[in-house]
Structure formats: C-alpha cells, structure tokens
Protein backbone atom coordinates (compact mmCIF):
# COMPACT_ATOMS: atom_id res chain seq x y z
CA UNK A 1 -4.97 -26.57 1.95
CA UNK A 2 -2.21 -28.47 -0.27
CA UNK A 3 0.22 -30.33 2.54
CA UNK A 4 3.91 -29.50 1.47
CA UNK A 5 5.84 -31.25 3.57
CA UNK A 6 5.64 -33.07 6.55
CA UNK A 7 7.54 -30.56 8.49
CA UNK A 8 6.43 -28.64 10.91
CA UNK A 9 8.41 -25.74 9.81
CA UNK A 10 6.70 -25.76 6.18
CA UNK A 11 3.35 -26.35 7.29
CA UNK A 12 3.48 -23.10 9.19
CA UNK A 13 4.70 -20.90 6.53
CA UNK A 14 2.14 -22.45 4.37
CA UNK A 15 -0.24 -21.17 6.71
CA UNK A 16 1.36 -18.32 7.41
CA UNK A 17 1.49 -17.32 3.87
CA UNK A 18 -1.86 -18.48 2.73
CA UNK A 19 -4.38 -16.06 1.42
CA UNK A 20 -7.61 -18.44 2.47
CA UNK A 21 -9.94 -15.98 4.65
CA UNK A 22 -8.70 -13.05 2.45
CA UNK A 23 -11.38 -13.63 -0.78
CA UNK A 24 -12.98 -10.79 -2.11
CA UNK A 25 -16.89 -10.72 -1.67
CA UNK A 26 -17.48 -8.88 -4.44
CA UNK A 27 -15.19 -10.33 -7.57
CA UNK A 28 -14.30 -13.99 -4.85
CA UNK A 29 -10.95 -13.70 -6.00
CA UNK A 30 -8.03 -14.46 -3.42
CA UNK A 31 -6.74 -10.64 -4.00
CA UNK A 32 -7.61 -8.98 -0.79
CA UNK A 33 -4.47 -6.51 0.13
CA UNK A 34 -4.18 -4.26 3.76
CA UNK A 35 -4.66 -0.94 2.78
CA UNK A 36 -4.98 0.84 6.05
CA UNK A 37 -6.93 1.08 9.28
CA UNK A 38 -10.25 2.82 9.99
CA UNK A 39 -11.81 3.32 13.44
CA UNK A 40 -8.83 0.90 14.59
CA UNK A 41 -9.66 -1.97 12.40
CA UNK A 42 -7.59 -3.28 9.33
CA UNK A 43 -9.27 -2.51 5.98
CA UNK A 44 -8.64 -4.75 3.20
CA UNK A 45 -8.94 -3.64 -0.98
CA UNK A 46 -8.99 -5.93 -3.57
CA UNK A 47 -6.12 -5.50 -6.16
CA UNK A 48 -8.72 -7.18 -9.13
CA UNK A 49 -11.67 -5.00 -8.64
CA UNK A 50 -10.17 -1.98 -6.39
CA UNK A 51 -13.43 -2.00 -4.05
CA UNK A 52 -13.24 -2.58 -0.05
CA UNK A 53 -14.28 -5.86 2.03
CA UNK A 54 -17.61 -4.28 4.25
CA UNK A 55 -15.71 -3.34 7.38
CA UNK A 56 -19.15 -3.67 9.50
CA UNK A 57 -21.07 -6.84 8.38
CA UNK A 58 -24.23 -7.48 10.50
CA UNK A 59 -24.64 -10.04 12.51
CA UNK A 60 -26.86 -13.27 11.73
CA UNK A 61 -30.02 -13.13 14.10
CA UNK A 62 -30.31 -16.95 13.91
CA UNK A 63 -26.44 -16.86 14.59
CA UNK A 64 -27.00 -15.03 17.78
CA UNK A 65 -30.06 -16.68 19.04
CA UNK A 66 -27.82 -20.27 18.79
CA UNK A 67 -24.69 -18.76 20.36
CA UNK A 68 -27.07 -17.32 22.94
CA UNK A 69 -28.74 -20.16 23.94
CA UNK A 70 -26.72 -23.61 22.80
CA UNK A 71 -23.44 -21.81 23.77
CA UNK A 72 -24.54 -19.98 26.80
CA UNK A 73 -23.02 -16.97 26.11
CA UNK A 74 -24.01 -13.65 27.43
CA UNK A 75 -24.83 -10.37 25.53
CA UNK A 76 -21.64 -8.70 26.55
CA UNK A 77 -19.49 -11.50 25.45
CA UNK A 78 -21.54 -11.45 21.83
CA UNK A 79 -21.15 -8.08 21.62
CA UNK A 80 -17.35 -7.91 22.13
CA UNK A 81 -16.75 -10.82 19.90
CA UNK A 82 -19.16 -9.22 16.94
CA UNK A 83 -18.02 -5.70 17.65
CA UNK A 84 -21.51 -3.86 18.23
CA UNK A 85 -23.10 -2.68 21.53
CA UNK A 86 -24.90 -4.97 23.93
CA UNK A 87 -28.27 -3.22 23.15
CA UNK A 88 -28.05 -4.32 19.23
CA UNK A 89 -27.71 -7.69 21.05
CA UNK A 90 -30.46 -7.88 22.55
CA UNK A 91 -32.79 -6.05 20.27
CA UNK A 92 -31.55 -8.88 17.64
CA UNK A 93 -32.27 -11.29 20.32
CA UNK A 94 -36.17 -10.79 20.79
C-alpha cells in the first residue's frame, strides 16, 4: 500500500477505501463490486468480467492439519472460522 500522508486520518481512509482483498479470481482485476447477499453472506461480481467470487471455497487440508495441531485449535473453532460443519473438519483432518 502507497503511504499518503503521515496522518493518521489519511492512512485510514486509504485503507478504508482500498480495494486490496477485493481481486477477481477469475480476470485478477481489482473490480470486485457487492452485489447482494446469499445464505447471509455478501456476494461480490466483478464489473470487468460480470462472473461471481466462489462464495464457498474449500478449505486447505494441509491448512487445517497446521491450525489443528501448531495452533491448537479445536474442530469447532475451525469450523466456525471456515464456515462448514465440525464433521467436514474432522473428516479433512484424518
């Protein structure tokens, strides 16, 4: 991120403002719009290529293992925090 100013002020509507985790997966352009909710969560559509962001993206396996283990973090906790049930958890676990 490009710092403005040294103000606090400007630095947060920088951030505030900035389109940085919005980039399109399919076209990576920083286009990604709100268009609506679905099941509760925000979708996104990108104004260059008019597709949606995957709402549901699977979890890494190797992800969950570490977070399981090095983290110490239980099943219900991983499932809450990667929206799925605590039986996908586990099975992706083993």
């Amino acid at each position: 991120m490009i710092k403005i100013a040294e103000s606090t002020e400007l630095w947060y509507f920088q951030r505030f403002f900035t389109n940085k985790y919005k980039k399109c997966p399919f076209c990576l352009k920083n286009t990604l719009v709100k268009n609506g909710r679905k099941n509760g969560r925000q979708r996104y559509k990108c104004s260059q290529c008019k597709r949606y962001r995957p709402q549901n993206e699977r979890p890494d396996n190797r992800l969950l293992l570490y977070q399981y283990i090095h983290h110490k973090q239980t099943c219900s906790h991983l499932a809450q925090h990667h929206h799925c049930r605590i039986k996908t958890i586990r099975r992706r676990i083993r």
